[in-house]
Protein backbone atom coordinates (compact mmCIF):
# COMPACT_ATOMS: atom_id res chain seq x y z
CA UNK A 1 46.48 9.46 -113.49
CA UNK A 2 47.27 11.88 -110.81
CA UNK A 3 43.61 14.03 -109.65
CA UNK A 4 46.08 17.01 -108.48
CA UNK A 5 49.68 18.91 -109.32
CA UNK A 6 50.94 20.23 -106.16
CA UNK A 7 50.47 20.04 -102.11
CA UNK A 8 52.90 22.01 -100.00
CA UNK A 9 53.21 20.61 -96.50
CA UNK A 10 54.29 23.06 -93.40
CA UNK A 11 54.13 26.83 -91.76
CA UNK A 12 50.91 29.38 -92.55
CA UNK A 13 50.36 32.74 -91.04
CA UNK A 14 49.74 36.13 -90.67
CA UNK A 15 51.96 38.52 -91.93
CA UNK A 16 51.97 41.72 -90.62
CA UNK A 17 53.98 43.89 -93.17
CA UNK A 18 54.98 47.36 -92.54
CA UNK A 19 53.19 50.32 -93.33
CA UNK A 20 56.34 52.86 -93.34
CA UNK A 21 58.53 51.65 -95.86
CA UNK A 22 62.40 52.74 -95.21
CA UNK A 23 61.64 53.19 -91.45
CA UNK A 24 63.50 51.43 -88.75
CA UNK A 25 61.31 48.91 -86.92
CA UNK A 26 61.48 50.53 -83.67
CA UNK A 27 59.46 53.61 -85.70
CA UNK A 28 56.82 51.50 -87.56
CA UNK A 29 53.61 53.55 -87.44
CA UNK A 30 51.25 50.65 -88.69
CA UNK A 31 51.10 47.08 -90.37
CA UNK A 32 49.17 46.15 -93.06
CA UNK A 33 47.79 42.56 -92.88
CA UNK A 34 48.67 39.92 -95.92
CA UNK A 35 49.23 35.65 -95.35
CA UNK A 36 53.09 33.85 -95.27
CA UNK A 37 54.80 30.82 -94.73
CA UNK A 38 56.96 29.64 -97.17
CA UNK A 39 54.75 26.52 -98.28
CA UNK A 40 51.77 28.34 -98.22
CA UNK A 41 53.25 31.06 -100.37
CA UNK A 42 54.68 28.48 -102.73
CA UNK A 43 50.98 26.99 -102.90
CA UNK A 44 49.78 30.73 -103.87
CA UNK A 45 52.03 31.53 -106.75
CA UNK A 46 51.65 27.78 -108.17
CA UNK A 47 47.48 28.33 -107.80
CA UNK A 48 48.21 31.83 -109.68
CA UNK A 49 49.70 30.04 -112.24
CA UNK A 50 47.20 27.53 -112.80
CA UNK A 51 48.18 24.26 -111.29
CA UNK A 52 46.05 22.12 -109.06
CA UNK A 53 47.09 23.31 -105.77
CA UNK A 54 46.36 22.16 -102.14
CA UNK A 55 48.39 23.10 -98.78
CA UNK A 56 48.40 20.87 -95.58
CA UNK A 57 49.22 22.88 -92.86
CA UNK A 58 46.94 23.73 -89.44
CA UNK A 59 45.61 26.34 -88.17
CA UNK A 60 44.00 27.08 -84.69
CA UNK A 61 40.45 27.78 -83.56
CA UNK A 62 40.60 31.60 -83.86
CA UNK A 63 40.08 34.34 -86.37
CA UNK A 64 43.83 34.58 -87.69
CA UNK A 65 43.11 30.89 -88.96
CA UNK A 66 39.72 32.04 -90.92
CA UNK A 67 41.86 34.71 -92.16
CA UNK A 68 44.29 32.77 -93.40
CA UNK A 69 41.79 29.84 -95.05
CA UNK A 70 39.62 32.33 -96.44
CA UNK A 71 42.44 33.84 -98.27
CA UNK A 72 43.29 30.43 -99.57
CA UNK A 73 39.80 30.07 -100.57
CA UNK A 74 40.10 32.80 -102.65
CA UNK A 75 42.94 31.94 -104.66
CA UNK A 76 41.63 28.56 -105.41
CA UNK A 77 44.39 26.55 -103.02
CA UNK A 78 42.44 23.48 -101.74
CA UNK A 79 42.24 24.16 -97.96
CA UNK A 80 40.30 20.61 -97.40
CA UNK A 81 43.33 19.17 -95.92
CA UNK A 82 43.55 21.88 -93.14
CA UNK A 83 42.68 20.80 -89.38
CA UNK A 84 41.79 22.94 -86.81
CA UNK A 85 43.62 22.86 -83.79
CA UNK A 86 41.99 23.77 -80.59
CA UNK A 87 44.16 23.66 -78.40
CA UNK A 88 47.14 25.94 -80.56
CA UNK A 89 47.59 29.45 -82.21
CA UNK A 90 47.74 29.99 -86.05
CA UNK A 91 50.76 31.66 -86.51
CA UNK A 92 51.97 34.95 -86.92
CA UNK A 93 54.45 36.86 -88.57
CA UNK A 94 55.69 41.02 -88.02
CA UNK A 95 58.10 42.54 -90.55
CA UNK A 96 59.84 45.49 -91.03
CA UNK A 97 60.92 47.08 -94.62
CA UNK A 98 64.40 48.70 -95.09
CA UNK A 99 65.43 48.00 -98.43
CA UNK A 100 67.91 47.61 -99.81
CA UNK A 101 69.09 45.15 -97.54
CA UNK A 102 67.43 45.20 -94.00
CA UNK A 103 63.95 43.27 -93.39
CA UNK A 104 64.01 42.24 -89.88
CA UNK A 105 61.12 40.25 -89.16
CA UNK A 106 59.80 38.46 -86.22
CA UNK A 107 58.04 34.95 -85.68
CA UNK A 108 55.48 34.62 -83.37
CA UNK A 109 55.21 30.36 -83.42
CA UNK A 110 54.61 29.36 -80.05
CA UNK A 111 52.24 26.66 -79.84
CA UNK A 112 52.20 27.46 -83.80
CA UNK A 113 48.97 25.27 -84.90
CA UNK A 114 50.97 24.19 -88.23
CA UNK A 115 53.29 22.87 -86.24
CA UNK A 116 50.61 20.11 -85.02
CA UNK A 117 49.90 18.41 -88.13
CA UNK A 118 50.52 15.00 -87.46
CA UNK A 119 50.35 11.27 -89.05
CA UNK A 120 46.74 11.23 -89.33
CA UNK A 121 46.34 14.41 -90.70
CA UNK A 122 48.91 13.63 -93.56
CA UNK A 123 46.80 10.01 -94.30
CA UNK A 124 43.72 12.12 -94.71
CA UNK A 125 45.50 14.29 -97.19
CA UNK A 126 45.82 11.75 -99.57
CA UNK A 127 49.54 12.64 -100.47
CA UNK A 128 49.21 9.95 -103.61
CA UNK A 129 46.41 12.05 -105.77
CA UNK A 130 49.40 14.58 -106.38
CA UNK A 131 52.35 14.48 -108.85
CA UNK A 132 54.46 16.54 -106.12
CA UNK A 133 54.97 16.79 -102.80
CA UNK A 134 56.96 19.92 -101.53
CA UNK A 135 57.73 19.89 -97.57
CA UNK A 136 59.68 22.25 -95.80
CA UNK A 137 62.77 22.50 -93.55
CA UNK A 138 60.81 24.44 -90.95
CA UNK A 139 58.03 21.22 -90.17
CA UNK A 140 60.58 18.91 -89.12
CA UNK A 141 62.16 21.13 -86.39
CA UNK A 142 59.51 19.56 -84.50
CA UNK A 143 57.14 17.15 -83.02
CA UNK A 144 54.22 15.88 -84.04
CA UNK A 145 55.36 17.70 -87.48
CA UNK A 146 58.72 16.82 -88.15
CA UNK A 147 57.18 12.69 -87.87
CA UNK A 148 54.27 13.82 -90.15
CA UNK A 149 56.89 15.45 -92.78
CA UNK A 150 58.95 11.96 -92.79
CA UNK A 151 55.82 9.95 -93.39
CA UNK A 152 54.68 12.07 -96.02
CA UNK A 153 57.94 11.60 -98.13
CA UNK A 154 57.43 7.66 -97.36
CA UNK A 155 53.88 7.33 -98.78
CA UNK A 156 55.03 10.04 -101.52
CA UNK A 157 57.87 7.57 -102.66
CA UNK A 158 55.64 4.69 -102.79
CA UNK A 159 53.16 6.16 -104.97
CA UNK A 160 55.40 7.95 -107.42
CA UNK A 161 54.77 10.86 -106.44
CA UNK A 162 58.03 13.79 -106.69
CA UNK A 163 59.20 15.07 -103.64
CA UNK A 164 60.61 18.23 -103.39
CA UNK A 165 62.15 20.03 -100.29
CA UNK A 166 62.68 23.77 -99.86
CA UNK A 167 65.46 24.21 -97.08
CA UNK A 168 63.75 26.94 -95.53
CA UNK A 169 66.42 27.81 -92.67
CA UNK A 170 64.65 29.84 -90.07
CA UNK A 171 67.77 29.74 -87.26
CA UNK A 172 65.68 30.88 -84.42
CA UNK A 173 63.16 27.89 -84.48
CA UNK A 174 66.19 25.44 -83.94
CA UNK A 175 67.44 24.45 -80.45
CA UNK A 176 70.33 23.85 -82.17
CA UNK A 177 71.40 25.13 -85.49
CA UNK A 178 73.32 21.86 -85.52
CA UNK A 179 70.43 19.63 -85.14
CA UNK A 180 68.89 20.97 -88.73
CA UNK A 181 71.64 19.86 -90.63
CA UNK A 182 71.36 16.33 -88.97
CA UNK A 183 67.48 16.48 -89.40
CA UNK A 184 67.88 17.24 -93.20
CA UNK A 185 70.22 15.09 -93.95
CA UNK A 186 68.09 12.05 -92.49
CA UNK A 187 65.12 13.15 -94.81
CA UNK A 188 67.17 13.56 -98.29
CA UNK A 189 67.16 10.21 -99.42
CA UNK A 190 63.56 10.38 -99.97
CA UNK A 191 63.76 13.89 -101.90
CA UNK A 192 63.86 14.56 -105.38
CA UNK A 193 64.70 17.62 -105.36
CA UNK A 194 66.47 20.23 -102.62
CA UNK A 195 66.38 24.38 -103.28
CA UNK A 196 68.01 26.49 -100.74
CA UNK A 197 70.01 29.39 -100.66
CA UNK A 198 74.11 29.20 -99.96
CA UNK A 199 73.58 29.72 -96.22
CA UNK A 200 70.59 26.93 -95.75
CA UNK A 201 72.76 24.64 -97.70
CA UNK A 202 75.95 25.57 -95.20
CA UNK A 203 73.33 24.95 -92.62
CA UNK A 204 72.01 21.51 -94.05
CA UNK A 205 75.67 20.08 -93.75
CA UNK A 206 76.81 22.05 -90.53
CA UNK A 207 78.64 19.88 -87.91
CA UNK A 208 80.75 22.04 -86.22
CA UNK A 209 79.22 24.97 -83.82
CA UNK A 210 82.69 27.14 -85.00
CA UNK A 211 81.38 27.80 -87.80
CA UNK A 212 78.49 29.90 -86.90
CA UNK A 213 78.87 33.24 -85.49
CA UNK A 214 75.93 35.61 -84.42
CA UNK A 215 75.37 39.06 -86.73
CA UNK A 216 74.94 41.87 -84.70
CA UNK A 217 74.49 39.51 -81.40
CA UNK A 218 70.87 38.32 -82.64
CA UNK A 219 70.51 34.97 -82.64
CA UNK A 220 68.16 34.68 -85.17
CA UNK A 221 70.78 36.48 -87.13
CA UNK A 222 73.44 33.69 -87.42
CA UNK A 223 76.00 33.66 -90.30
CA UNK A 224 77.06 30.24 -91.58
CA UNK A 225 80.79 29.92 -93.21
CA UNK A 226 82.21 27.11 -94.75
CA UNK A 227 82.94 24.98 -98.16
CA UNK A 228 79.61 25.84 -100.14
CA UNK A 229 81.05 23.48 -103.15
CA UNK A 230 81.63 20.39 -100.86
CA UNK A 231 78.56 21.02 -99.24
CA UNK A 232 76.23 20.87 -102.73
CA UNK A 233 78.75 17.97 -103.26
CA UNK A 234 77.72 16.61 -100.17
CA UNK A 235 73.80 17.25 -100.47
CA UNK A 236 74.09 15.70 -103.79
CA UNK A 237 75.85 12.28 -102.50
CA UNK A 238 72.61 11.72 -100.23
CA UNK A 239 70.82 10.25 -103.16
CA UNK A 240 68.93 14.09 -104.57
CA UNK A 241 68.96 13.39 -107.78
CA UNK A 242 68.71 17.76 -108.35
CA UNK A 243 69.75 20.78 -106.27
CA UNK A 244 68.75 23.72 -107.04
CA UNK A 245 71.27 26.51 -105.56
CA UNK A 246 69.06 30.14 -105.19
CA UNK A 247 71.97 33.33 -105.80
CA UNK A 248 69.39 35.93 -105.74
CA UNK A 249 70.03 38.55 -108.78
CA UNK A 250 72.54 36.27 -110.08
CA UNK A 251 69.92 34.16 -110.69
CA UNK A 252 70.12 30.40 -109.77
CA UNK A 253 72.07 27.63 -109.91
CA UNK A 254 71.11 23.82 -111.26
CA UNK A 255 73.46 20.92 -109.86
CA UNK A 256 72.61 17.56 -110.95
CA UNK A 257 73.92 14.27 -109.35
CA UNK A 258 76.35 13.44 -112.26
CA UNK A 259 78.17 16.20 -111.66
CA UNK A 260 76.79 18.84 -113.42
CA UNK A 261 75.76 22.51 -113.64
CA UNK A 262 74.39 25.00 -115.04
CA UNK A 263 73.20 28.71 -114.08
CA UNK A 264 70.18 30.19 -114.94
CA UNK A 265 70.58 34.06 -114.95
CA UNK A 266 68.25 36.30 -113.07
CA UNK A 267 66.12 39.41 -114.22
CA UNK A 268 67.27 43.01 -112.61
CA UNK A 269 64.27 45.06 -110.97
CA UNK A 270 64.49 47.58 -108.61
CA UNK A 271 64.27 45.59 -105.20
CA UNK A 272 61.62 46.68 -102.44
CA UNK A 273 61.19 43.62 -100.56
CA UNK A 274 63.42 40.56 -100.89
CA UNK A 275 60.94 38.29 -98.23
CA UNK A 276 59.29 35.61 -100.52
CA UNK A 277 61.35 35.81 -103.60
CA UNK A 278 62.61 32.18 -102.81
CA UNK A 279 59.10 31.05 -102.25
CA UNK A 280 57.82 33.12 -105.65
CA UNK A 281 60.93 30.83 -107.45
CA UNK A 282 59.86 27.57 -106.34
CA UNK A 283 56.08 28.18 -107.52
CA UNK A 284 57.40 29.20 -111.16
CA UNK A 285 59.50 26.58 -111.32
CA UNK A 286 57.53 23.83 -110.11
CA UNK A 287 54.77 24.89 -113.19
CA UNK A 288 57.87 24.71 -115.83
CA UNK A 289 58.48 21.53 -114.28
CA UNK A 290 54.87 19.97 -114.69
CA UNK A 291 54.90 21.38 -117.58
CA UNK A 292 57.82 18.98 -118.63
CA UNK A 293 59.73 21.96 -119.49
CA UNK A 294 63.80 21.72 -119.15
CA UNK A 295 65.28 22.81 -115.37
CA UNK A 296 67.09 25.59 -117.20
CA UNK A 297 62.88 27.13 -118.65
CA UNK A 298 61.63 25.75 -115.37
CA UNK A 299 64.45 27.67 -113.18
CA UNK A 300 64.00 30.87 -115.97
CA UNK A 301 60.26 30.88 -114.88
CA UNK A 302 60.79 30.64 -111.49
CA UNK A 303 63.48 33.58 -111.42
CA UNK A 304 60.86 35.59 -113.75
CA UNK A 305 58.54 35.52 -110.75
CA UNK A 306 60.60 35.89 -107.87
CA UNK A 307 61.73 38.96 -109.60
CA UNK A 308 58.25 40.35 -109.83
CA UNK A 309 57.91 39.95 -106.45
CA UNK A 310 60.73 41.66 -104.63
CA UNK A 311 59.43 44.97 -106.20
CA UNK A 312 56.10 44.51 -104.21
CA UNK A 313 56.06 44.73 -100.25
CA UNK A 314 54.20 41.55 -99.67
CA UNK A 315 54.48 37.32 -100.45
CA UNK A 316 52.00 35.45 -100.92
CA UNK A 317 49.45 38.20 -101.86
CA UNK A 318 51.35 39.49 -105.00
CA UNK A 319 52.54 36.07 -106.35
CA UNK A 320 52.20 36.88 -110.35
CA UNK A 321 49.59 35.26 -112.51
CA UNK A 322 50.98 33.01 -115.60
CA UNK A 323 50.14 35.92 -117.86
CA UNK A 324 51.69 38.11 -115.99
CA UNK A 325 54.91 35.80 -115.65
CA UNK A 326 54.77 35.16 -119.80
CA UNK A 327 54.79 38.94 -120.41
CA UNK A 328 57.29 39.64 -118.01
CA UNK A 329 59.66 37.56 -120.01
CA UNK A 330 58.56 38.09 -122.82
CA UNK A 331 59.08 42.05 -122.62
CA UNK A 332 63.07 40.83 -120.81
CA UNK A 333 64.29 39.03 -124.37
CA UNK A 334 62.34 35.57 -123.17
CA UNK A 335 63.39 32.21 -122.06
C-alpha cells in the first residue's frame, strides 16, 4: 500500500503577473506576486482536490524560496522533499496579460535552484511511497536535473509506481530545440503516460532544424510544423502505453497504443488568461485517474478545471477545489 498519490518532480517560482490587464508589456504599471512552474502548479490543483500531494523541486537560500514553500505549506503540498540550494536562485517568472491571445512572459532561470536537484535528492524523496510520479520536460534540459529526472523514472518503474510526463516545451531553455526531442525520446520508455500540446509533441519528435521558424524574430517564440499524426504515432511506438493530446477549447484528445482515440470535449468560458490551463488539466485528471475513473471522466475533469482557470489571471493560486470542479460540471450537463 502506497503512503502517498502524487509527487511532481521539476521547475518552482515566482510569478510575477500583471497588474494592467489588456496592456502591452512595455506599459505594465505593476505585478502582483502568485507561485508557477508547471509541476508545482500541477501539485496545487491535485492538493486542491484532495490527493496526497508532494513536489520535489529546489529552491535557493533567499526569500523568493520561503515564499514559494510557505505557499506550498499552505495548500497542504508536502514540501519535505525540497533542498535548499546555497549556492543558486529560486526562480522567477514576469508575465504580461493581453487576452485573447497574447501573454508574453519571461523566465528568469539562471542558476535556477530547481534546476539542481540531483540523485541524492531524488533517493531522499522516496519516489516508491507514491502511486505516481509526474516529471517534466523542462528538468531534463539540464544537468544535475535532467540525471535526477532519469533516475527517478528508474526507481519509479521498479516499484510500480505510474509515471507520467508533461512535455512542458519551454523553447528558450534549450540550446537546441533539437536536442529536446532527442532528450524525450530517450526518457519515454519508462513513461506511462505523455500530455503535451500539438507543438510540444512536434517538438518531442523534431529532427530537422527546417522545420522551425522564429514568430516575430523571438526566439523563445519558435513555431514547430510538421506531421502531428505521425508524430503521436511516433510517441506512441516508444513503448507510452497513453498520450494524451491537449487542443485547448476543443478539449483534449486520448490516443492509446492500440491505435485508438477518442476526444474529450472542452467547456467554453470567457478566456482571461490561458498560462496554466495545461497544468490545471493534468491535476484534474490525474484525481479521475486515482480515482480509477475512465480516461474519457478523468480527461472531462481535467478539462473542467483548466477551464476554470483561464478565466482567472493567475496558476497555481486559483487551481479549483473538488467542489468547485463537481459543480462546475455539474451546472455544464456533467460528465
Amino acid at each position: 500500500m502506497k503512503k502517498y498519490d502524487v509527487i511532481t518532480f521539476g521547475r518552482s517560482s515566482i510569478d510575477l503577473y500583471s497588474q494592467n490587464i489588456g496592456a502591452p508589456f512595455n506599459e505594465i504599471k505593476g505585478f502582483d506576486a502568485f507561485v508557477g512552474g508547471s509541476p508545482l502548479n500541477i501539485a496545487v490543483a491535485c492538493a486542491r482536490l484532495g490527493v496526497k500531494t508532494s513536489l520535489l523541486t529546489a529552491v535557493g537560500n533567499d526569500k523568493v524560496g520561503e515564499f514559494i514553500v510557505d505557499f506550498l505549506n499552505r495548500e497542504k503540498v508536502g514540501t519535505h522533499c525540497i533542498p535548499i540550494k546555497n549556492n543558486s536562485r529560486s526562480s522567477a517568472v514576469v508575465l504580461g496579460i493581453e487576452p485573447p491571445d497574447k501573454f508574453p512572459l519571461v523566465y528568469y532561470r539562471d542558476n535556477a535552484a530547481d534546476s539542481q536537484v540531483n540523485i541524492d535528492d531524488v533517493q531522499n524523496a522516496n519516489i516508491q511511497d507514491y502511486k505516481v510520479l509526474l516529471i517534466n520536460g523542462t528538468a531534463l534540459n539540464i544537468e544535475p536535473s535532467r540525471s535526477a529526472t532519469f533516475y527517478a523514472t528508474e526507481i519509479a518503474k521498479k516499484k510500480n509506481v505510474d509515471v507520467v510526463l508533461d512535455l512542458d516545451f519551454r523553447a528558450d531553455q534549450w540550446h537546441d530545440y533539437r536536442a529536446f526531442g532527442l532528450t524525450v525520446r530517450a526518457i519515454l520508455p519508462k513513461v506511462k503516460i505523455a500530455i503535451g500540446t500539438e507543438e510540444e509533441i512536434l517538438a518531442a519528435t523534431l529532427s530537422d532544424a527546417s522545420q522551425v521558424s522564429i514568430k516575430d524574430q523571438q526566439i523563445s517564440a519558435p513555431e514547430i510544423t510538421g506531421d502531428i499524426e505521425g508524430s503521436i504515432k511516433q510517441l506512441l511506438s516508444s513503448g507510452i502505453e497513453i498520450l494524451l493530446v491537449k487542443r485547448g477549447p476543443d478539449g483534449v484528445s486520448i490516443y492509446k497504443d492500440d491505435g485508438s482515440r477518442e476526444d474529450v470535449p472542452g467547456f467554453i468560458v470567457d478566456v482571461l488568461n490561458v498560462l496554466g490551463a495545461g497544468d490545471a488539466f493534468a491535476g484534474g485528471f490525474l484525481y479521475g485517474f486515482l480515482q480509477g475513473w475512465s480516461l474519457y471522466k478523468s480527461c472531462r475533469m481535467g478539462n473542467a478545471s483548466g477551464a476554470q482557470v483561464v478565466t482567472k489571471k493567475g496558476c497555481a493560486n486559483f487551481m479549483p477545489t473538488l467542489n468547485e470542479s463537481l459543480k462546475f460540471i455539474e451546472d455544464r450537463g456533467g460528465f
